[in-house]
PDB file of N, CA and C in Angstrom:
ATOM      1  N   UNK A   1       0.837  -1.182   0.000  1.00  0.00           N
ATOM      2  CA  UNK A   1       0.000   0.000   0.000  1.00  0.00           C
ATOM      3  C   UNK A   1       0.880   1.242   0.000  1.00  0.00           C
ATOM      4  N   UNK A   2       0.330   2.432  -1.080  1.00  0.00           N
ATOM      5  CA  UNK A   2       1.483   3.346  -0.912  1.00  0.00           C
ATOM      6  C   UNK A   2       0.811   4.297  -0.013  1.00  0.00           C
ATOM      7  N   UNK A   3       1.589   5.919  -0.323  1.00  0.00           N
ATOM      8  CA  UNK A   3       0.954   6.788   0.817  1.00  0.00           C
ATOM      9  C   UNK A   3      -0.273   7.020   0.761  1.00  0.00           C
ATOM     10  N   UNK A   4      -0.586   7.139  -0.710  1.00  0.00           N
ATOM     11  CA  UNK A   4      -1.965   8.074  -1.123  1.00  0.00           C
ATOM     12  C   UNK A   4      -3.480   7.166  -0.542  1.00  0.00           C
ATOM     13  N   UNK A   5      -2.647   5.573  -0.829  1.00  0.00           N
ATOM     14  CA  UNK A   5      -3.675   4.322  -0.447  1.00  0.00           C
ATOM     15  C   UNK A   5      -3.845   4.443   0.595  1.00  0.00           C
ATOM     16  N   UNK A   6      -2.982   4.699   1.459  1.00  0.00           N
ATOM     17  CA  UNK A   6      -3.273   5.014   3.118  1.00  0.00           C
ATOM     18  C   UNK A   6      -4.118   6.315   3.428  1.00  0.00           C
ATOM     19  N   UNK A   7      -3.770   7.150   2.444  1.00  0.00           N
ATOM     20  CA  UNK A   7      -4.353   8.423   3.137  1.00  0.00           C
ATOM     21  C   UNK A   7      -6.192   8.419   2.818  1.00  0.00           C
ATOM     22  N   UNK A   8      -6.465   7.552   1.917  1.00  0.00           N
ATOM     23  CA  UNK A   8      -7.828   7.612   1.111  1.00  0.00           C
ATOM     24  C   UNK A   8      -8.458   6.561   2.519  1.00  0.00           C
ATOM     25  N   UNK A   9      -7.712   5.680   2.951  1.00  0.00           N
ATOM     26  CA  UNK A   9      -8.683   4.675   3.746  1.00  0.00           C
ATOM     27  C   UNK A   9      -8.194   5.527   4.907  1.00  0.00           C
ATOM     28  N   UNK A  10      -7.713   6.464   5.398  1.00  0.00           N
ATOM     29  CA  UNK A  10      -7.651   7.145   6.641  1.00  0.00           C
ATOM     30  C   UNK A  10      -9.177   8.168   6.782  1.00  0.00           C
ATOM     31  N   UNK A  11      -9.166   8.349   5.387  1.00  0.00           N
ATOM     32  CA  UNK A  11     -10.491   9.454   5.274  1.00  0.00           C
ATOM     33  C   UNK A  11     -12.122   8.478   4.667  1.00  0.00           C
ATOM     34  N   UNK A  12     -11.947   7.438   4.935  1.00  0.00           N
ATOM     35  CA  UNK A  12     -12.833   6.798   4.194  1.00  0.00           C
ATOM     36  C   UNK A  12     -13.879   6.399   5.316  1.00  0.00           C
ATOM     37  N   UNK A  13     -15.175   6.443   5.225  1.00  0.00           N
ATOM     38  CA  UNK A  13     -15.488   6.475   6.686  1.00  0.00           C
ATOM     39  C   UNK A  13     -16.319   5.149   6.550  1.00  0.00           C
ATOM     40  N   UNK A  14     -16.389   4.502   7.548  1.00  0.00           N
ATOM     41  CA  UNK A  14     -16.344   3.225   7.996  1.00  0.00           C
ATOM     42  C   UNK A  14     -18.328   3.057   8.029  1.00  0.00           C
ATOM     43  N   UNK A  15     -18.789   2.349   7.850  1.00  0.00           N
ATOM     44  CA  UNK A  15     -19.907   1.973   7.655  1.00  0.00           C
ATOM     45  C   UNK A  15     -20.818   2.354   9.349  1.00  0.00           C
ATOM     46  N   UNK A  16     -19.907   2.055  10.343  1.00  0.00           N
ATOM     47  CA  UNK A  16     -20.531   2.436  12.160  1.00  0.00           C
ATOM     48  C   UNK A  16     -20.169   3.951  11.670  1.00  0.00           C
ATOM     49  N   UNK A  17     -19.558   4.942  11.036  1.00  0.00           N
ATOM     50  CA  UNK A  17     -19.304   6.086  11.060  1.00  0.00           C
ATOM     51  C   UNK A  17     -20.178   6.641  10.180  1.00  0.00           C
ATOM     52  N   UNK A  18     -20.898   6.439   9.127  1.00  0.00           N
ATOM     53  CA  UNK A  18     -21.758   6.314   8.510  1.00  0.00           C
ATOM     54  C   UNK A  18     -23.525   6.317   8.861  1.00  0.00           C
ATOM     55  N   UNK A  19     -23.700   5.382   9.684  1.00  0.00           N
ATOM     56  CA  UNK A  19     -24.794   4.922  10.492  1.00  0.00           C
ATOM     57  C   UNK A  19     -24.763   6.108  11.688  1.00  0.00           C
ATOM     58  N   UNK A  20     -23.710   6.346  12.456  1.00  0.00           N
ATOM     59  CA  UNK A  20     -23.940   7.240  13.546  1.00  0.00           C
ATOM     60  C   UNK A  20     -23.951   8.742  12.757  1.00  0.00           C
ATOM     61  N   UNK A  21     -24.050   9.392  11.695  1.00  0.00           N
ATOM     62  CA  UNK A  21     -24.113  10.429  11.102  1.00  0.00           C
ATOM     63  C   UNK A  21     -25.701  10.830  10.516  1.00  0.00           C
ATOM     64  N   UNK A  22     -25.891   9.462   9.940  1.00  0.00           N
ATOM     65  CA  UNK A  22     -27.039   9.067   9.830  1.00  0.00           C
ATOM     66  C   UNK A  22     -28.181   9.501  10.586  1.00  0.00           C
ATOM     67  N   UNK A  23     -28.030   9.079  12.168  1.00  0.00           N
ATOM     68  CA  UNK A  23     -28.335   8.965  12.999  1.00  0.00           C
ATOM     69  C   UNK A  23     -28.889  10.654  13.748  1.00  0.00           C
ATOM     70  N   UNK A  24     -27.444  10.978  13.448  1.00  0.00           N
ATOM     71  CA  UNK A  24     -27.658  12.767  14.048  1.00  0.00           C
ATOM     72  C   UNK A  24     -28.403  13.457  13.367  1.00  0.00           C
ATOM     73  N   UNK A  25     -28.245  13.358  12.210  1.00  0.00           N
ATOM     74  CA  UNK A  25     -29.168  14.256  10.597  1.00  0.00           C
ATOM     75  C   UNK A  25     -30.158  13.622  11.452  1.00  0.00           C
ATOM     76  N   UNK A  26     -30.691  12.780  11.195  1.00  0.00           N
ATOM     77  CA  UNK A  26     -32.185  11.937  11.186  1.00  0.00           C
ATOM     78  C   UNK A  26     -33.009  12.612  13.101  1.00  0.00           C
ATOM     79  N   UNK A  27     -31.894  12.993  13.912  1.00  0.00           N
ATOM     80  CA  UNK A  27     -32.643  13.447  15.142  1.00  0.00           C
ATOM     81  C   UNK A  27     -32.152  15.376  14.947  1.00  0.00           C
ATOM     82  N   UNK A  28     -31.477  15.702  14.012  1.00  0.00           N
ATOM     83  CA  UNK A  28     -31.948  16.780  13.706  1.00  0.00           C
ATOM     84  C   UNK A  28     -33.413  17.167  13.023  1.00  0.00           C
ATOM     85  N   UNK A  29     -33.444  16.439  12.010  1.00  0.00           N
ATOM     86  CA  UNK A  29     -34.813  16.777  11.197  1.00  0.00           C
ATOM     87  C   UNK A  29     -35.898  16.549  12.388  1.00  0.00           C
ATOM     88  N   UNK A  30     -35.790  15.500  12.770  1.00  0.00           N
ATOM     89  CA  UNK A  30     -37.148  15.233  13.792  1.00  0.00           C
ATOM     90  C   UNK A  30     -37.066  16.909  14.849  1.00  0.00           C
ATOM     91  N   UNK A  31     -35.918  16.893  15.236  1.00  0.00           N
ATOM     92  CA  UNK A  31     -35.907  18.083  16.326  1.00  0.00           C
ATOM     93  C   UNK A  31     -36.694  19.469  15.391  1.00  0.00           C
ATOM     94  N   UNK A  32     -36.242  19.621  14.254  1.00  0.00           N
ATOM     95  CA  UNK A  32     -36.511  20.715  13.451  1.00  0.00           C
ATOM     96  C   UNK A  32     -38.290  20.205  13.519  1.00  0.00           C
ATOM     97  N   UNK A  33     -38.772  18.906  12.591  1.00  0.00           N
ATOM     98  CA  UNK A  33     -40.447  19.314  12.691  1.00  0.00           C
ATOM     99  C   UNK A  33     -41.155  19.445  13.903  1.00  0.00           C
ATOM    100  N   UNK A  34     -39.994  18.982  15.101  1.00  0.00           N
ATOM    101  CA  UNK A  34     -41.338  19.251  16.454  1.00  0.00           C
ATOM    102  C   UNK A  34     -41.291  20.843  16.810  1.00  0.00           C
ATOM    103  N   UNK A  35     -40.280  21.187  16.371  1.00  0.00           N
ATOM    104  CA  UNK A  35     -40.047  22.847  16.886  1.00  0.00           C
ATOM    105  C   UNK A  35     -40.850  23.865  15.763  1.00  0.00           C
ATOM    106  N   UNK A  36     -41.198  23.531  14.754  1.00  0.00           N
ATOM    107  CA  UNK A  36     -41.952  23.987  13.999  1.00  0.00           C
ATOM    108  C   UNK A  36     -43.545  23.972  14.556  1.00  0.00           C
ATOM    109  N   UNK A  37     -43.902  23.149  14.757  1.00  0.00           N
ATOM    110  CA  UNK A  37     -45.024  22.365  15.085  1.00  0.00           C
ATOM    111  C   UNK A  37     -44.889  23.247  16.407  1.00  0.00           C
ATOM    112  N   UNK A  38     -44.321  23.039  17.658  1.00  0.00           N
ATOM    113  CA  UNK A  38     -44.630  24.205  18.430  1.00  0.00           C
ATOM    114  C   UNK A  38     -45.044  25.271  18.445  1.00  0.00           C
ATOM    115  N   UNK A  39     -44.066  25.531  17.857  1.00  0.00           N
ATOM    116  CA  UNK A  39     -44.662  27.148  17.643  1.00  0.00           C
ATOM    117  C   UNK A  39     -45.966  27.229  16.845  1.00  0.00           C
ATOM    118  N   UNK A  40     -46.314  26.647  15.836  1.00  0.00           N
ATOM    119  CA  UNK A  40     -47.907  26.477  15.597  1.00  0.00           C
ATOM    120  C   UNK A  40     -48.999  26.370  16.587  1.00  0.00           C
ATOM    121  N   UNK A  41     -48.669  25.658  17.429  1.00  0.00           N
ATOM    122  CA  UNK A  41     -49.252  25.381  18.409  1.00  0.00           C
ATOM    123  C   UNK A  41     -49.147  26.778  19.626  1.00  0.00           C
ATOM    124  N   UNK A  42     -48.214  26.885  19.767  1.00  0.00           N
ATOM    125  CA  UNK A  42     -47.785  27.878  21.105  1.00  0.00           C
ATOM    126  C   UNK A  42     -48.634  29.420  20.246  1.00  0.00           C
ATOM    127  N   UNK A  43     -49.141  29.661  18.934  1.00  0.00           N
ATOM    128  CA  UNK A  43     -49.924  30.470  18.593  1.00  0.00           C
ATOM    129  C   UNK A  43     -51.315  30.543  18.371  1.00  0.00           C
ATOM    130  N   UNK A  44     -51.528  28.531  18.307  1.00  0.00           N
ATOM    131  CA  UNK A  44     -52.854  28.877  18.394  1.00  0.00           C
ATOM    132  C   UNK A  44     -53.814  28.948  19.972  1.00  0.00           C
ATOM    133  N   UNK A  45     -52.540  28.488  20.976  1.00  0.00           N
ATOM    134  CA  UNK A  45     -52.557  28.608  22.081  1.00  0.00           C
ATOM    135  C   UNK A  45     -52.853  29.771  22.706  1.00  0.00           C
ATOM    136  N   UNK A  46     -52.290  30.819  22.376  1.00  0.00           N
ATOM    137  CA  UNK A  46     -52.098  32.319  22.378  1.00  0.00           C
ATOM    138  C   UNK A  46     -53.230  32.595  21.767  1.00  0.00           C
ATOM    139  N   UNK A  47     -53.739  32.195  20.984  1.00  0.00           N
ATOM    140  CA  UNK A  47     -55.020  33.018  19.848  1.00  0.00           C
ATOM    141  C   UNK A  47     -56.085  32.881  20.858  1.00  0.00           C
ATOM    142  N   UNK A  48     -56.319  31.045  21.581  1.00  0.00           N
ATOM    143  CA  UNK A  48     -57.736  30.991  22.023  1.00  0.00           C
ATOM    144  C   UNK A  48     -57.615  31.702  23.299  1.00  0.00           C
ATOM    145  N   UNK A  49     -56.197  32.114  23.898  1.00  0.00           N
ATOM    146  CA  UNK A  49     -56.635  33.180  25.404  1.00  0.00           C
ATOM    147  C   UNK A  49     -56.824  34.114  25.006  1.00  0.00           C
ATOM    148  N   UNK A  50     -56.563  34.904  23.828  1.00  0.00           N
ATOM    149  CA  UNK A  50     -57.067  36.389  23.370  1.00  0.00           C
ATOM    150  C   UNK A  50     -58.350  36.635  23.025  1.00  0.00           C
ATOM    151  N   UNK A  51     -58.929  35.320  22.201  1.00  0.00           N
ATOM    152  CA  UNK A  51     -60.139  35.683  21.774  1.00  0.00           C
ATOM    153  C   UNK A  51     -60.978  35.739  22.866  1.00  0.00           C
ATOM    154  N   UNK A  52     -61.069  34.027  24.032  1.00  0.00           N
ATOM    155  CA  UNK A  52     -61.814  34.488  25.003  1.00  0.00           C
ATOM    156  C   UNK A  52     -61.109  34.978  25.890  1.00  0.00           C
ATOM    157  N   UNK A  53     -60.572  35.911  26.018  1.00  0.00           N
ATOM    158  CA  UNK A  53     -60.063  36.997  27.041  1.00  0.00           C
ATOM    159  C   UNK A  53     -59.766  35.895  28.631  1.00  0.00           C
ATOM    160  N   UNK A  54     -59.372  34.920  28.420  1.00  0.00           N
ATOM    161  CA  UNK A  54     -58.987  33.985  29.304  1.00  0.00           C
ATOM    162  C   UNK A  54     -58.266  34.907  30.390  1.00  0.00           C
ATOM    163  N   UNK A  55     -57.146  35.835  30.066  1.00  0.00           N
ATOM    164  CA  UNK A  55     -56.055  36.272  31.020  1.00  0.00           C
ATOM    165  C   UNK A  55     -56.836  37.704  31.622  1.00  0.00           C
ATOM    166  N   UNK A  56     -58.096  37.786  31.569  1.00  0.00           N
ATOM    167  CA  UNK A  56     -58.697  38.438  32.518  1.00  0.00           C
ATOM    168  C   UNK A  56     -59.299  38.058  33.490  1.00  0.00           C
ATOM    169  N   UNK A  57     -59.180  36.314  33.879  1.00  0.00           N
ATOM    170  CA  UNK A  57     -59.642  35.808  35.381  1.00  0.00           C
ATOM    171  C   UNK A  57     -58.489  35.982  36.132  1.00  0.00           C
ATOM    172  N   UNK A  58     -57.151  36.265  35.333  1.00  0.00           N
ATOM    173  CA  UNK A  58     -56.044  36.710  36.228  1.00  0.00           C
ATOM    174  C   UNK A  58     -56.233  38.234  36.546  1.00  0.00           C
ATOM    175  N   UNK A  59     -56.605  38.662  36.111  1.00  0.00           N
ATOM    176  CA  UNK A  59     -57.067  40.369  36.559  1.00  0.00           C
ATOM    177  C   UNK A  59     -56.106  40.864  35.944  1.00  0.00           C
ATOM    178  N   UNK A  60     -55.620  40.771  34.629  1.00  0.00           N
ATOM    179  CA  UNK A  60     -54.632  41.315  33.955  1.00  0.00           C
ATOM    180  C   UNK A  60     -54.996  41.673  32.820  1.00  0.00           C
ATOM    181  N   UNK A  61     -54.472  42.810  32.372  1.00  0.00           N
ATOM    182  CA  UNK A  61     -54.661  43.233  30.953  1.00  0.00           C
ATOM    183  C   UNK A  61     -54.425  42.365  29.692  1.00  0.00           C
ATOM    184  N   UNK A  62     -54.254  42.341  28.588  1.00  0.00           N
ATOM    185  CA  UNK A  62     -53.301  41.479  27.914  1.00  0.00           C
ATOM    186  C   UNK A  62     -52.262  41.861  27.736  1.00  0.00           C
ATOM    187  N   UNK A  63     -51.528  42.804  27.641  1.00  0.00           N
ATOM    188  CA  UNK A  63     -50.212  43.709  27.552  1.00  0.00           C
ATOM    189  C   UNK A  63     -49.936  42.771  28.636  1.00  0.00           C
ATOM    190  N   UNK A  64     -50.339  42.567  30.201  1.00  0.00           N
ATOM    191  CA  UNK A  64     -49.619  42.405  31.071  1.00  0.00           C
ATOM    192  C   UNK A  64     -49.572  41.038  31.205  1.00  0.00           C
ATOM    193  N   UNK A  65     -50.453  40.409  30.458  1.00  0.00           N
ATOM    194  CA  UNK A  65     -50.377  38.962  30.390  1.00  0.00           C
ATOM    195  C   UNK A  65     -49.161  38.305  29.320  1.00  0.00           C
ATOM    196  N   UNK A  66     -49.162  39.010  28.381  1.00  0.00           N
ATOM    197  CA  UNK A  66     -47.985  38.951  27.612  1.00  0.00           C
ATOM    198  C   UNK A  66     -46.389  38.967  28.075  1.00  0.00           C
ATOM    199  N   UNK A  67     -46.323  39.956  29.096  1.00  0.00           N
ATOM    200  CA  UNK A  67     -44.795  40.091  29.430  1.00  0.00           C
ATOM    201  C   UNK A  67     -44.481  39.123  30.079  1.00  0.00           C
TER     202      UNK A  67
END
């Protein structure tokens, strides 16, 4: 084996190195659609205390329910 042969299987990534990369992408994307999906949620959450004025059994304005 010469140098270059060595240097190509030094950078060549191994099938467990492969799979665990795999792995991270694949619990990024998931992390990315639940955080999307939150915030959908965390607005329509927000919508139904505004409409029925929910944060006035706290005796609060909405300005003050907001901060």
């Amino acid at each position: 084996m010469n140098q270059e042969d060595l240097s190509q299987a030094e950078v060549s990534p191994c099938s467990d190195d492969l799979v665990e990369i795999g792995k991270w992408i694949g619990r990024h994307q998931a992390l990315a659609w639940v955080v999307s999906h939150c915030s959908a949620a965390d607005a329509h959450s927000l919508r139904i205390v505004h409409e029925q004025k929910l944060y006035r059994r706290l005796g609060l304005t909405w300005e003050q329910f907001c901060l």
